[in-house]
C-alpha atoms as a PDB file:
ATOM      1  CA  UNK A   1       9.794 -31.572   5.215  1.00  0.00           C
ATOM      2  CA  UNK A   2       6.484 -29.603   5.257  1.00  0.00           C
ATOM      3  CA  UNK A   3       4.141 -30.377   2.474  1.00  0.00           C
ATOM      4  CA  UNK A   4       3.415 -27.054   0.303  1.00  0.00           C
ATOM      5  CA  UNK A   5       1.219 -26.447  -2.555  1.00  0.00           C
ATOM      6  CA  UNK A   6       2.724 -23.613  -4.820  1.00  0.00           C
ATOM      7  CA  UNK A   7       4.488 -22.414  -1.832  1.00  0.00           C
ATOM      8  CA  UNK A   8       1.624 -22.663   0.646  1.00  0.00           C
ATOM      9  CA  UNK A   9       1.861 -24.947   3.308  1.00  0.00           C
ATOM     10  CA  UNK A  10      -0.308 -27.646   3.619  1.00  0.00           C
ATOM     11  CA  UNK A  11      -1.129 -26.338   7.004  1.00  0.00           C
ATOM     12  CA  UNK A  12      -2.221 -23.177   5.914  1.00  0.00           C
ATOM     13  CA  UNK A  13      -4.106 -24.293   2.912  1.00  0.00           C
ATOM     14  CA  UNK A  14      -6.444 -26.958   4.705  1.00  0.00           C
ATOM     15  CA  UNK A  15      -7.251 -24.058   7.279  1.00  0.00           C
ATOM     16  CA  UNK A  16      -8.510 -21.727   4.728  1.00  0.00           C
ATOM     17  CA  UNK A  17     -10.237 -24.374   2.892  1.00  0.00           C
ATOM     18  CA  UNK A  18     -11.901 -25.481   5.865  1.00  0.00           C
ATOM     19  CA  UNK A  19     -12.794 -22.362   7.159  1.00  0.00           C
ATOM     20  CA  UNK A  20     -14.153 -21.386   3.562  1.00  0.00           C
ATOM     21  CA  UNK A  21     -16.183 -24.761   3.208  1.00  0.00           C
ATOM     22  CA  UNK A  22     -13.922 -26.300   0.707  1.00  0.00           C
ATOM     23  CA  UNK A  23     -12.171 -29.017   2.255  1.00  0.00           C
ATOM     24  CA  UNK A  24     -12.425 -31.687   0.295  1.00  0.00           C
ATOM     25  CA  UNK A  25     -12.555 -30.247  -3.067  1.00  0.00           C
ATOM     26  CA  UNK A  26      -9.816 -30.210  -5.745  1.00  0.00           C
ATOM     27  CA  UNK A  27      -8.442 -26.705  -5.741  1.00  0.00           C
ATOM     28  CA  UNK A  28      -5.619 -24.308  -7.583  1.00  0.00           C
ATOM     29  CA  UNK A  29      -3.387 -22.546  -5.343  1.00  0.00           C
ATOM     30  CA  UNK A  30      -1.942 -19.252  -7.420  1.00  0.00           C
ATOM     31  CA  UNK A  31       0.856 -16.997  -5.216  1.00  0.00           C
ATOM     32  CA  UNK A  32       0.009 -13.834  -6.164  1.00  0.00           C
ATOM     33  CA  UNK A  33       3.173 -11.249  -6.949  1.00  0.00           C
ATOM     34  CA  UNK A  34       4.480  -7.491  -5.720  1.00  0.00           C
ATOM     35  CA  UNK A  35       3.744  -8.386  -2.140  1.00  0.00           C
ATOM     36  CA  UNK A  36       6.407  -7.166   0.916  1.00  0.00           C
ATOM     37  CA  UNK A  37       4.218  -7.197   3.887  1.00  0.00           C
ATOM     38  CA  UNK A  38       2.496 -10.341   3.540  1.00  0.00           C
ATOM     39  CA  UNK A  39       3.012 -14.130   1.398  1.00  0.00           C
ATOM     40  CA  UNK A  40      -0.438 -13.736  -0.155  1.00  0.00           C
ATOM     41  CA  UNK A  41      -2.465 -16.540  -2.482  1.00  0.00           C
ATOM     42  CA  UNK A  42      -5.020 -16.833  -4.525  1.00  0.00           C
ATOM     43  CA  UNK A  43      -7.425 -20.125  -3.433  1.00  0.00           C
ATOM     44  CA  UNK A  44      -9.747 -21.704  -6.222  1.00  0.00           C
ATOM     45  CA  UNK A  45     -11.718 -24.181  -6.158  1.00  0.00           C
ATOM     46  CA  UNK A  46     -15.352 -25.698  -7.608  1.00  0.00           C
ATOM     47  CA  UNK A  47     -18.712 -26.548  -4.608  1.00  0.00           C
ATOM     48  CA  UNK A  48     -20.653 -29.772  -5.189  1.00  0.00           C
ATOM     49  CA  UNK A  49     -23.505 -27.973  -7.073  1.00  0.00           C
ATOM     50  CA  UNK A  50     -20.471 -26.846  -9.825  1.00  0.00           C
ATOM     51  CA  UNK A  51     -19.919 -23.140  -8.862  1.00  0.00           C
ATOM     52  CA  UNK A  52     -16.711 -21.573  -8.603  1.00  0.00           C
ATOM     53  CA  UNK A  53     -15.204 -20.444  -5.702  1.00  0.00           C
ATOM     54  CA  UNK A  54     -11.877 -18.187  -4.972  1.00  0.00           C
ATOM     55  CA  UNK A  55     -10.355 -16.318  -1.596  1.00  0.00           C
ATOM     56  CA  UNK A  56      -7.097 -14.711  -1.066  1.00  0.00           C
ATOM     57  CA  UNK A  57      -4.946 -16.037   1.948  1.00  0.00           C
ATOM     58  CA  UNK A  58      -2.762 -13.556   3.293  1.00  0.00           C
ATOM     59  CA  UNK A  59       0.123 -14.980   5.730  1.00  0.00           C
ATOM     60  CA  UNK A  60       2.192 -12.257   7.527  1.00  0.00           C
ATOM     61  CA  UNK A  61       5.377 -14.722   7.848  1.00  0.00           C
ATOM     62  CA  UNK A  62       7.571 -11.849   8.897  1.00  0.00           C
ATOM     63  CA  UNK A  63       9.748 -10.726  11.750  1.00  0.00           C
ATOM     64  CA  UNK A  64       7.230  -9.649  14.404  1.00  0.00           C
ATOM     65  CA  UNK A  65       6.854  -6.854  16.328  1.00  0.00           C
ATOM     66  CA  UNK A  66       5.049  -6.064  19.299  1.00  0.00           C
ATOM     67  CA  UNK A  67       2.523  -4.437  17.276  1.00  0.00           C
ATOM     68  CA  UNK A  68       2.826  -6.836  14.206  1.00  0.00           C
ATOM     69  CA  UNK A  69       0.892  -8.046  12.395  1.00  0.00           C
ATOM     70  CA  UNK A  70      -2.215  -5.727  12.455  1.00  0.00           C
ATOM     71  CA  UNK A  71      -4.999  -7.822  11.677  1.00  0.00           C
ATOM     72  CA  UNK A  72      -7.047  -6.109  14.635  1.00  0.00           C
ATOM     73  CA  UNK A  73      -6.769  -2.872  12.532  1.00  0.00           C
ATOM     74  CA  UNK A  74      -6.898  -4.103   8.986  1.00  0.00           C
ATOM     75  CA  UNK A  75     -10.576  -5.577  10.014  1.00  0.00           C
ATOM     76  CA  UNK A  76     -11.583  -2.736  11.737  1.00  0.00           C
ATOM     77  CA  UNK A  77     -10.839  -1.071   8.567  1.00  0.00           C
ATOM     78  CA  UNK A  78     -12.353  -2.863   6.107  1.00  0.00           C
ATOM     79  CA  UNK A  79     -15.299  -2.925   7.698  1.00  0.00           C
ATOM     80  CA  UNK A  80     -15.376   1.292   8.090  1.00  0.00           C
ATOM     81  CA  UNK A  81     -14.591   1.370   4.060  1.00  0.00           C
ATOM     82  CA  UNK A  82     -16.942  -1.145   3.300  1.00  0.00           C
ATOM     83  CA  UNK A  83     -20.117   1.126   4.332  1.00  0.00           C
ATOM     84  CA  UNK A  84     -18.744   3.813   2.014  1.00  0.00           C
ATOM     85  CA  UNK A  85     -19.645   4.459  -1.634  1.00  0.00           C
ATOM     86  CA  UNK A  86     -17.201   3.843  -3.770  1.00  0.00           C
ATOM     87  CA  UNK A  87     -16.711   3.324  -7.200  1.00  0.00           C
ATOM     88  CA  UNK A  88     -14.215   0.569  -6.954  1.00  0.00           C
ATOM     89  CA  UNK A  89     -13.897  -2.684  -4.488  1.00  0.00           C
ATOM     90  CA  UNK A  90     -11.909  -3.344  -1.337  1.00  0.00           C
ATOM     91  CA  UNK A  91     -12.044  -6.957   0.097  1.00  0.00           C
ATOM     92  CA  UNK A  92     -14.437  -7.894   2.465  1.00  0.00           C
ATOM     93  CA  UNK A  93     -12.806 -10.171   5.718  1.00  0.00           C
ATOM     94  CA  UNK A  94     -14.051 -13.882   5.473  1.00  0.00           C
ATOM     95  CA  UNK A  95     -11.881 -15.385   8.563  1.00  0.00           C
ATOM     96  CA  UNK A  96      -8.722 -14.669  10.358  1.00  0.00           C
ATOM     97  CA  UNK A  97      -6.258 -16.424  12.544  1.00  0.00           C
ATOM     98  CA  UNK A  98      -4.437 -13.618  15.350  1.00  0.00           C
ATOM     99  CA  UNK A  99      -2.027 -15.600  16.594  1.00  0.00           C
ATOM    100  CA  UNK A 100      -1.207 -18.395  13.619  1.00  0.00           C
ATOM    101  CA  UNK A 101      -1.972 -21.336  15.795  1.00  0.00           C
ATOM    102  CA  UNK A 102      -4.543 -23.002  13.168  1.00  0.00           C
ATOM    103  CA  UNK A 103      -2.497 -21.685  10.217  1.00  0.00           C
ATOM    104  CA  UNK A 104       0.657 -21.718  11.221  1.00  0.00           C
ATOM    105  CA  UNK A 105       1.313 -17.863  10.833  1.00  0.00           C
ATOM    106  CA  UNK A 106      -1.208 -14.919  11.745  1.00  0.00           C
ATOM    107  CA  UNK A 107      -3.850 -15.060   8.578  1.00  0.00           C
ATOM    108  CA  UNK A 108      -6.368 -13.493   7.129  1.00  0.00           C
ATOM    109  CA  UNK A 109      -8.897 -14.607   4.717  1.00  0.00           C
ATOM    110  CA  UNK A 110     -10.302 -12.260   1.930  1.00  0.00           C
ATOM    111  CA  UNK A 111     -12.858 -12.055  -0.746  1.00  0.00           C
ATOM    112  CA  UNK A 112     -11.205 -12.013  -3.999  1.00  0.00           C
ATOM    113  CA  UNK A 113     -11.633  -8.538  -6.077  1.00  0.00           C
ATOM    114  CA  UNK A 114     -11.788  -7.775  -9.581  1.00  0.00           C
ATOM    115  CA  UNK A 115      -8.501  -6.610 -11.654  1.00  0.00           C
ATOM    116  CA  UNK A 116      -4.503  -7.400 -11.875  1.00  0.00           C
ATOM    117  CA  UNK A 117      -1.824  -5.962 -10.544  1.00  0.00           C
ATOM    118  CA  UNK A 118      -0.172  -3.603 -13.123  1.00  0.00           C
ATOM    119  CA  UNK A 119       3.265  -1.500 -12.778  1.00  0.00           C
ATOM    120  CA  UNK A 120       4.156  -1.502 -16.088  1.00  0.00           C
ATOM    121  CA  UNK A 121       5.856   1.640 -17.528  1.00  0.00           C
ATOM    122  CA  UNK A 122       3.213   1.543 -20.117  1.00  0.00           C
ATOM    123  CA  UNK A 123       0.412   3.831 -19.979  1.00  0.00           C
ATOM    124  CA  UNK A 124       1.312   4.288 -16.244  1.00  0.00           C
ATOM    125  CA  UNK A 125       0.591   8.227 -16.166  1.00  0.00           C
ATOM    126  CA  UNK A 126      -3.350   7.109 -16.791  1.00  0.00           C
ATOM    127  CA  UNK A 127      -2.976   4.655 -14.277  1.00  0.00           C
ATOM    128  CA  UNK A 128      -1.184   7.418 -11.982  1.00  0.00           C
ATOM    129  CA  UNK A 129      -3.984   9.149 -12.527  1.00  0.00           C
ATOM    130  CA  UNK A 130      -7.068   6.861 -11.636  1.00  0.00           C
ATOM    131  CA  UNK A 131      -4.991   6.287  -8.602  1.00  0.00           C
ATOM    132  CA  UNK A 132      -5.166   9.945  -7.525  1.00  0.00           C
ATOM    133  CA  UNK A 133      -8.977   9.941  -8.227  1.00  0.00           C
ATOM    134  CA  UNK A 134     -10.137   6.550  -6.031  1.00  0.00           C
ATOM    135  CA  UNK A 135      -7.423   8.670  -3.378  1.00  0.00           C
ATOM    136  CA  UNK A 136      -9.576  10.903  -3.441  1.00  0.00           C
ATOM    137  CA  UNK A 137     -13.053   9.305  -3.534  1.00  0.00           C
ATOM    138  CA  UNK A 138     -11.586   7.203  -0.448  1.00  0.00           C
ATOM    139  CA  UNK A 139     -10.902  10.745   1.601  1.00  0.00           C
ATOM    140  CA  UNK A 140     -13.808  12.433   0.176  1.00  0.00           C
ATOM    141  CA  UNK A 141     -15.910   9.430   1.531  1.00  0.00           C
ATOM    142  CA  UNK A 142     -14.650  10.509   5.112  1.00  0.00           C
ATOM    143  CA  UNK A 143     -14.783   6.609   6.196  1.00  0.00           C
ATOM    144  CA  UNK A 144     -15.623   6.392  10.215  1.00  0.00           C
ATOM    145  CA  UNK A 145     -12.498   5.875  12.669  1.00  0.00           C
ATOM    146  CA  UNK A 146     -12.287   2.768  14.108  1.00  0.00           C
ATOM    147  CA  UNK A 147     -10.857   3.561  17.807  1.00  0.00           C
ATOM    148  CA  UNK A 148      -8.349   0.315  16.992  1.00  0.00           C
ATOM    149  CA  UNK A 149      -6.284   2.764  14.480  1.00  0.00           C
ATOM    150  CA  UNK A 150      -3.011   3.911  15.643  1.00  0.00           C
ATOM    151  CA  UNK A 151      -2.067   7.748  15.105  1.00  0.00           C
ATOM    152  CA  UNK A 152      -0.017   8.362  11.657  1.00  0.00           C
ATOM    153  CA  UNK A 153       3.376   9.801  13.111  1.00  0.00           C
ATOM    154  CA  UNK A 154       6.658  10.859  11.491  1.00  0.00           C
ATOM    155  CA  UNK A 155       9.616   9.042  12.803  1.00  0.00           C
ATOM    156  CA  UNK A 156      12.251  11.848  12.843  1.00  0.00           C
ATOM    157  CA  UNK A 157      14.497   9.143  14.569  1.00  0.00           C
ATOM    158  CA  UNK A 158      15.923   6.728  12.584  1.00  0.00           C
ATOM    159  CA  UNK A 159      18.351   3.974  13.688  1.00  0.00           C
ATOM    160  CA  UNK A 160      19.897   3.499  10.232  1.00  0.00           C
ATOM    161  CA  UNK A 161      22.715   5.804   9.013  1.00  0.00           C
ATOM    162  CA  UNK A 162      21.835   8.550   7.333  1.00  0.00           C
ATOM    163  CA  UNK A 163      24.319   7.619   4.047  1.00  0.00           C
ATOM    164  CA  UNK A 164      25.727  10.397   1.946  1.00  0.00           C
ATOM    165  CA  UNK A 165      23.449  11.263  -1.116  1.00  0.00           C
ATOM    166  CA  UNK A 166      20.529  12.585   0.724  1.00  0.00           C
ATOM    167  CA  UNK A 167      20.527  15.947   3.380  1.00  0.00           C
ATOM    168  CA  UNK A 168      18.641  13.377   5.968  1.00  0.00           C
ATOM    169  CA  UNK A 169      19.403  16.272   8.568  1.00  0.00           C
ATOM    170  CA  UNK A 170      17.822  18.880   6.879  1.00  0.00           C
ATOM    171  CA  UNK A 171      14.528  16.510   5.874  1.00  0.00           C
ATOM    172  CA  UNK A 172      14.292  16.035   9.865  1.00  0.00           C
ATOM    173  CA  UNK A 173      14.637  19.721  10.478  1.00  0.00           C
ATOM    174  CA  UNK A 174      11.901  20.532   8.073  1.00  0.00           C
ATOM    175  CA  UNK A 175       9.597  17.637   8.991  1.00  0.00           C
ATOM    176  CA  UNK A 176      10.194  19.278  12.473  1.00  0.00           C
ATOM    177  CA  UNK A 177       8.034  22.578  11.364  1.00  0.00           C
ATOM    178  CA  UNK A 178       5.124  20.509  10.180  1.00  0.00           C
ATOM    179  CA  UNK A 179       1.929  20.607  12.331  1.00  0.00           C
ATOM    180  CA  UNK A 180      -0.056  16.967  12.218  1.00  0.00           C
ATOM    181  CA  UNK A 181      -3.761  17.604  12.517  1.00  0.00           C
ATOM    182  CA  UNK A 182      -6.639  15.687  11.262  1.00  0.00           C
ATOM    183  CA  UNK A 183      -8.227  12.750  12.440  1.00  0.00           C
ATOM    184  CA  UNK A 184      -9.277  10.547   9.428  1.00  0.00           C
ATOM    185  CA  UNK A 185      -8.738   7.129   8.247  1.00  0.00           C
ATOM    186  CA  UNK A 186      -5.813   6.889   6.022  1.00  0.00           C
ATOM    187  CA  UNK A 187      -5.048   3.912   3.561  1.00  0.00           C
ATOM    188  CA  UNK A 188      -1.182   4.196   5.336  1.00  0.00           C
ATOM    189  CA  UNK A 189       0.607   2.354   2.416  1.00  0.00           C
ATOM    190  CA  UNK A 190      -1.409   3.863  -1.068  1.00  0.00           C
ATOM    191  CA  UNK A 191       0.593   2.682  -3.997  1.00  0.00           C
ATOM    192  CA  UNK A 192      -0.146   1.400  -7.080  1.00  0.00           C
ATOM    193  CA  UNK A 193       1.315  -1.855  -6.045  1.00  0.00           C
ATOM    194  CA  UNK A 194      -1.875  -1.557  -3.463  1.00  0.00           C
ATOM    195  CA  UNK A 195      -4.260  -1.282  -6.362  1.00  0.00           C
ATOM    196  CA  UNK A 196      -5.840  -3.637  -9.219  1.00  0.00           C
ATOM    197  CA  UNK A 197      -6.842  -2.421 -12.440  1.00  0.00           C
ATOM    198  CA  UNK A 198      -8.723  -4.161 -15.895  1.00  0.00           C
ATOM    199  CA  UNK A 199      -6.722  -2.146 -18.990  1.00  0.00           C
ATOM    200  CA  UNK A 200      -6.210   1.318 -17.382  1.00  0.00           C
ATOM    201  CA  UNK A 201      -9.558   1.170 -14.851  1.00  0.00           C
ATOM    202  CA  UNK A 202      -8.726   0.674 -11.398  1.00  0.00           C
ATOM    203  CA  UNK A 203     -10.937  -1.590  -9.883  1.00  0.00           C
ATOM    204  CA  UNK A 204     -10.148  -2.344  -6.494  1.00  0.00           C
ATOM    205  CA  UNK A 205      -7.827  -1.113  -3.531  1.00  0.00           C
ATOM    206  CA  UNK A 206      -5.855  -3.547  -1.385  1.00  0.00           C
ATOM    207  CA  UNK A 207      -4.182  -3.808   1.707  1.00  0.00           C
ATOM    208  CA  UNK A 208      -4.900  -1.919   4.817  1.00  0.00           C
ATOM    209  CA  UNK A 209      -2.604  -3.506   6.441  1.00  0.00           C
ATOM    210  CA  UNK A 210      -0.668   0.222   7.573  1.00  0.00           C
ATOM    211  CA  UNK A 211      -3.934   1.718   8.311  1.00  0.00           C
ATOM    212  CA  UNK A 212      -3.906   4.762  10.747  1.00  0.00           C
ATOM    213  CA  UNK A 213      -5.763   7.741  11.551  1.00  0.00           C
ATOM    214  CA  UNK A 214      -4.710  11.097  11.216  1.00  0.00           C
ATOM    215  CA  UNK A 215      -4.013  13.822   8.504  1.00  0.00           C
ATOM    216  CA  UNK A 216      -5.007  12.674   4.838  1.00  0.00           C
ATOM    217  CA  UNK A 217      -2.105  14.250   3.072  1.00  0.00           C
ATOM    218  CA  UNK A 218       0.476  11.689   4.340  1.00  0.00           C
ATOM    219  CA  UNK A 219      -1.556   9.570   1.506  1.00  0.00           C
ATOM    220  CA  UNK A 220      -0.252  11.815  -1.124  1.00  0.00           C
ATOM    221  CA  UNK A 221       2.582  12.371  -0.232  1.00  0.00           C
ATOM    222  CA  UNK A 222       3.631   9.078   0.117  1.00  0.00           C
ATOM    223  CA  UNK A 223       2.126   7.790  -2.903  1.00  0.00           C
ATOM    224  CA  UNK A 224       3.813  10.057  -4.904  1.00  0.00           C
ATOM    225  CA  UNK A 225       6.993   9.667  -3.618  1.00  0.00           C
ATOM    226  CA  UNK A 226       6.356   5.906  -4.347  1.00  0.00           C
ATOM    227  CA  UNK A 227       5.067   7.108  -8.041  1.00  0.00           C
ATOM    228  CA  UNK A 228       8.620   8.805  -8.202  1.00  0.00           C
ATOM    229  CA  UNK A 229      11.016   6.396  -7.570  1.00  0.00           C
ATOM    230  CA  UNK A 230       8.964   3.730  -9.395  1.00  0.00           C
ATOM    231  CA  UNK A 231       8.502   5.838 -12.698  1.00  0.00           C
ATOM    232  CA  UNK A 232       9.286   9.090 -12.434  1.00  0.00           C
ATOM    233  CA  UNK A 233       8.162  12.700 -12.125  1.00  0.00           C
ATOM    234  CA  UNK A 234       5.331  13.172 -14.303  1.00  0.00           C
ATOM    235  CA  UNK A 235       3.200  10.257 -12.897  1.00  0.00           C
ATOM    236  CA  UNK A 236       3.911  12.084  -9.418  1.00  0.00           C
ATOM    237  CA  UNK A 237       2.614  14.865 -11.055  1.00  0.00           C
ATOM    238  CA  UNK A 238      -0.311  13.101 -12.942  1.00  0.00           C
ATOM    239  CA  UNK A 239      -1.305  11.388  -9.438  1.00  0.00           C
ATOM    240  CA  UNK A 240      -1.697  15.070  -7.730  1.00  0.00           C
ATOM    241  CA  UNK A 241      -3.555  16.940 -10.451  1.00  0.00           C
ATOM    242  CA  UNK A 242      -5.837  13.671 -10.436  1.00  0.00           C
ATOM    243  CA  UNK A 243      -6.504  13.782  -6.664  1.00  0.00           C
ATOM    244  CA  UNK A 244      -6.522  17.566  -6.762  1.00  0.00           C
ATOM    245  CA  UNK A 245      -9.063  17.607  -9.235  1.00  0.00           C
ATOM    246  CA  UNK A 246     -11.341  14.738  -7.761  1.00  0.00           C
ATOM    247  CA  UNK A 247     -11.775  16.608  -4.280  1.00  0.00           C
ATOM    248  CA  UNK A 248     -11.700  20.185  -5.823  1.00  0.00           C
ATOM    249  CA  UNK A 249      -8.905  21.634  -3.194  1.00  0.00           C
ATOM    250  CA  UNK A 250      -5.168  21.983  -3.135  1.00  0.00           C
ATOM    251  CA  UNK A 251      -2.774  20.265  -0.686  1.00  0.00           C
ATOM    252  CA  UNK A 252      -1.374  22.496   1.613  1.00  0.00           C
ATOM    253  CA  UNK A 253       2.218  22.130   2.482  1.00  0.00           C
ATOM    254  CA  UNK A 254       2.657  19.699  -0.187  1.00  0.00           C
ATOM    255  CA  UNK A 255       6.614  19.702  -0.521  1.00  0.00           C
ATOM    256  CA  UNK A 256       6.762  18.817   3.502  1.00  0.00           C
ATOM    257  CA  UNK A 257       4.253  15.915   3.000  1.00  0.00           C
ATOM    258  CA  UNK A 258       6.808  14.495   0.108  1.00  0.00           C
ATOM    259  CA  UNK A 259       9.138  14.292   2.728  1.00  0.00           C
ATOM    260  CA  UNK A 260       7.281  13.070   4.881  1.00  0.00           C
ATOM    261  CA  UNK A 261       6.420  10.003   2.473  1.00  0.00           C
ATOM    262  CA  UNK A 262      10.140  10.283   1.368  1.00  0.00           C
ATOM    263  CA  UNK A 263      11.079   9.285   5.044  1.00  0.00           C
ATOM    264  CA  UNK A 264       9.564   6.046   4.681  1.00  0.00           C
ATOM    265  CA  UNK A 265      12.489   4.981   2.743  1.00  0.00           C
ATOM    266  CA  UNK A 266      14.724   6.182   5.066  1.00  0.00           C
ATOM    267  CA  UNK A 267      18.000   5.837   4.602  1.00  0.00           C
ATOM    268  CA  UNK A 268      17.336   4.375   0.423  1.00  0.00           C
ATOM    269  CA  UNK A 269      14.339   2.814  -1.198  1.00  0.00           C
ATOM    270  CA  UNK A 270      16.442  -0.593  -1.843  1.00  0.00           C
ATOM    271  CA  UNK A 271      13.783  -2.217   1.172  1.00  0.00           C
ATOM    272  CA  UNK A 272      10.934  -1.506  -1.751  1.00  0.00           C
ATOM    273  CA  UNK A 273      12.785  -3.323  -4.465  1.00  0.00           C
ATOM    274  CA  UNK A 274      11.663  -6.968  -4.061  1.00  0.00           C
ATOM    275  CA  UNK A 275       8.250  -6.060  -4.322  1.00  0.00           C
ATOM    276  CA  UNK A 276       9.042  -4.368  -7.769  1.00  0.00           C
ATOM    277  CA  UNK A 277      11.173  -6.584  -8.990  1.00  0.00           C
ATOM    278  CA  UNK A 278       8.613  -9.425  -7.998  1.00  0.00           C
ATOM    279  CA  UNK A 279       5.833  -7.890 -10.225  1.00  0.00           C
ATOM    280  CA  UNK A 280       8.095  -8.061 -13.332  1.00  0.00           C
ATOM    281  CA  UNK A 281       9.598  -4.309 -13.012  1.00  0.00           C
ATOM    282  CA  UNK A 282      13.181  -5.724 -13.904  1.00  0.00           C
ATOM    283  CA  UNK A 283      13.956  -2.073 -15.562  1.00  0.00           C
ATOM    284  CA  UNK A 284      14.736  -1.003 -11.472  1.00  0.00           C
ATOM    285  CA  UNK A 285      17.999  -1.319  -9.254  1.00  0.00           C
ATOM    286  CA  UNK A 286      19.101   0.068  -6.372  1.00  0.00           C
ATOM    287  CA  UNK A 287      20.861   2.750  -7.959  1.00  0.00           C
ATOM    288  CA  UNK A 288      18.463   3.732  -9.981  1.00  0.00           C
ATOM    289  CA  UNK A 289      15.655   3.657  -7.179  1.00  0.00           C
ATOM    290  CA  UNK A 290      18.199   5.604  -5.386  1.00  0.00           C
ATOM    291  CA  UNK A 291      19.216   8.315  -7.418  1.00  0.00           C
ATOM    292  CA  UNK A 292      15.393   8.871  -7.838  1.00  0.00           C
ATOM    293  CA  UNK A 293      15.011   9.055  -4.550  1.00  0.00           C
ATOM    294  CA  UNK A 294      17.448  11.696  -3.904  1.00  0.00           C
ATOM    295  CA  UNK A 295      16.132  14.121  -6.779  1.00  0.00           C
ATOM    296  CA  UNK A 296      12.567  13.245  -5.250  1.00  0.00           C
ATOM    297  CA  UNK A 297      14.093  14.964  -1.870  1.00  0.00           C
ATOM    298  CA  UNK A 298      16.329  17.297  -2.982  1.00  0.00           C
ATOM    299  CA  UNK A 299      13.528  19.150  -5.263  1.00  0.00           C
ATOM    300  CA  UNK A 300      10.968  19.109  -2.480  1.00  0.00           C
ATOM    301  CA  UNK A 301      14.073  21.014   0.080  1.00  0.00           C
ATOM    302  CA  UNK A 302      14.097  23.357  -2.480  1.00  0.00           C
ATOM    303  CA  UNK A 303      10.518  24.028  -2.174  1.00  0.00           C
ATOM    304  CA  UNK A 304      10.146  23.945   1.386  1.00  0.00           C
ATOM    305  CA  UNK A 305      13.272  26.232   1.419  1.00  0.00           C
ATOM    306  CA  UNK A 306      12.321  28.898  -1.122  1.00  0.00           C
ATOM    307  CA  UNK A 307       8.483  28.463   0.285  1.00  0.00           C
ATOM    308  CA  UNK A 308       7.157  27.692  -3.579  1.00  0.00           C
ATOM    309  CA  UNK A 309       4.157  25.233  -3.807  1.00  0.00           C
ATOM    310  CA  UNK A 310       4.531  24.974  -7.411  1.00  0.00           C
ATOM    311  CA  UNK A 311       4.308  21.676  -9.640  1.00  0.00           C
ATOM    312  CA  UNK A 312       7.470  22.087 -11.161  1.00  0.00           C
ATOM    313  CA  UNK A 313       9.237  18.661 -12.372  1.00  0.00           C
ATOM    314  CA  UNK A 314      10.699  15.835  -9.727  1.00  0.00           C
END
């Protein structure tokens, strides 16, 4: 049987150590929670002259894909955000494995960043909120375009069954109408399960793992269909007036860009639930996340239908 340490392979954990110049030394291995993408740790350990020393590992230990896992991109984009501005952290790349042969599964190696991973119900609108601001401060920013970023698209076709509590038809005939323009970086998976905070501050944003390029409001409107169906309506609402605010404009065609982040969950949002349920959000079931899900969709149709932009309630 493979040796593991806290559920990291020996294999894995000599590599980073080694890589990280801390083979040798006696060292905590912490797996860190709300992850779906990726089996990610936290790597500690003290250096000969006493300092302290930590890295995250991140393993993508999934099914594969011909364009999985995107550690090509994810570097390219750390590096772009790193020459930005910003008022909060994103990791910087220490070392990487593309094809897993030293680590046993495609790696990569990360500074560690201040903050904790926080989905509590409590206080969650101000943490909505600080999430719509560093949105914003990472568009505003306008971070360069790596040419390795893929184009955001909308995947109208879906090879799962539509089910029968959500129009999925009319979604796809809306989505149809929408005109993609824009050629930016986007985060590709903003959430707040993406984000670290101390108390209510967010300190650092995580995981570009879904970067692309293309038109910024896909970021909203995914994140607050994500803010949706893991609280509710008004921290949708408190994540828009926050990013609104922060970059001093309105998002146009806002209801179509919640279905386009709706369609990520395509055909129900019970895919999302591990992650939840793995950062202590016990509260959340499928059914709930579901009939969420489908007032979250419904409510922008009506929007879209009636052509109002306004901020009623989810």
């Amino acid at each position: 049987m493979e040796s593991t340490v806290n559920d990291l392979p020996q294999q894995a954990l000599d590599w980073c150590l080694q890589l990280t110049g801390g083979t040798g030394q006696p060292c905590a291995v912490t797996r860190l929670r709300g992850g779906i993408a990726a089996s990610t740790h936290l790597i500690e350990w003290g250096t000969a002259s006493g300092t302290e020393r930590a890295v995250v590992l991140r393993r993508f230990v999934g099914a594969r894909t011909p364009i999985w896992p995107p550690i090509e991109q994810e570097l390219a984009a750390l590096a772009a955000v790193a020459e930005c501005r910003l008022p909060y952290q994103t990791p910087r790349a220490l070392g990487f494995d593309l094809d897993g042969r030293a680590c046993g599964h495609p790696a990569l190696v990360l500074s560690r960043v201040p903050g904790a991973l926080n989905l509590s119900p409590q206080h969650s609108r101000t943490r909505a909120a600080a999430l719509g601001q560093s949105l914003a401060q990472l568009h505003a920013a306008k971070p360069r375009v790596p040419n390795e970023l893929r184009p955001f698209a909308i995947k109208l076709e879906q090879t799962a069954p539509d089910g029968d509590t959500i129009d999925w038809p009319r979604v796809r005939a809306a989505l149809a109408t929408l005109t993609l323009t824009g050629d930016e970086l986007l985060h590709g998976d903003f959430h707040m399960g993406n984000a670290l905070f101390e108390g209510d501050t967010l300190t650092a944003l995580l995981d570009f793992t879904c970067v692309r390029r293309g038109p910024w409001q896909s970021d909203v409107g995914y994140c607050r269909c994500d803010l949706a169906l893991l609280f509710g309506s008004a921290e949708a609402d408190e994540f828009l007036d926050a990013y609104e605010t922060t970059r001093g404009l309105r998002v146009d065609a806002l209801p179509l860009w919640d279905l386009a982040g709706a369609m990520r969950a395509h055909p129900d949002a019970s895919a999302w639930l591990p992650g939840w349920l793995d950062a202590g959000r016990s509260d959340l079931d499928a059914p709930l996340v579901a009939e969420r899900l489908t007032t979250f969709v419904a409510q922008a149709l009506r929007r879209v239908e009636d052509g109002s932009a306004t901020r009623e309630g989810i």
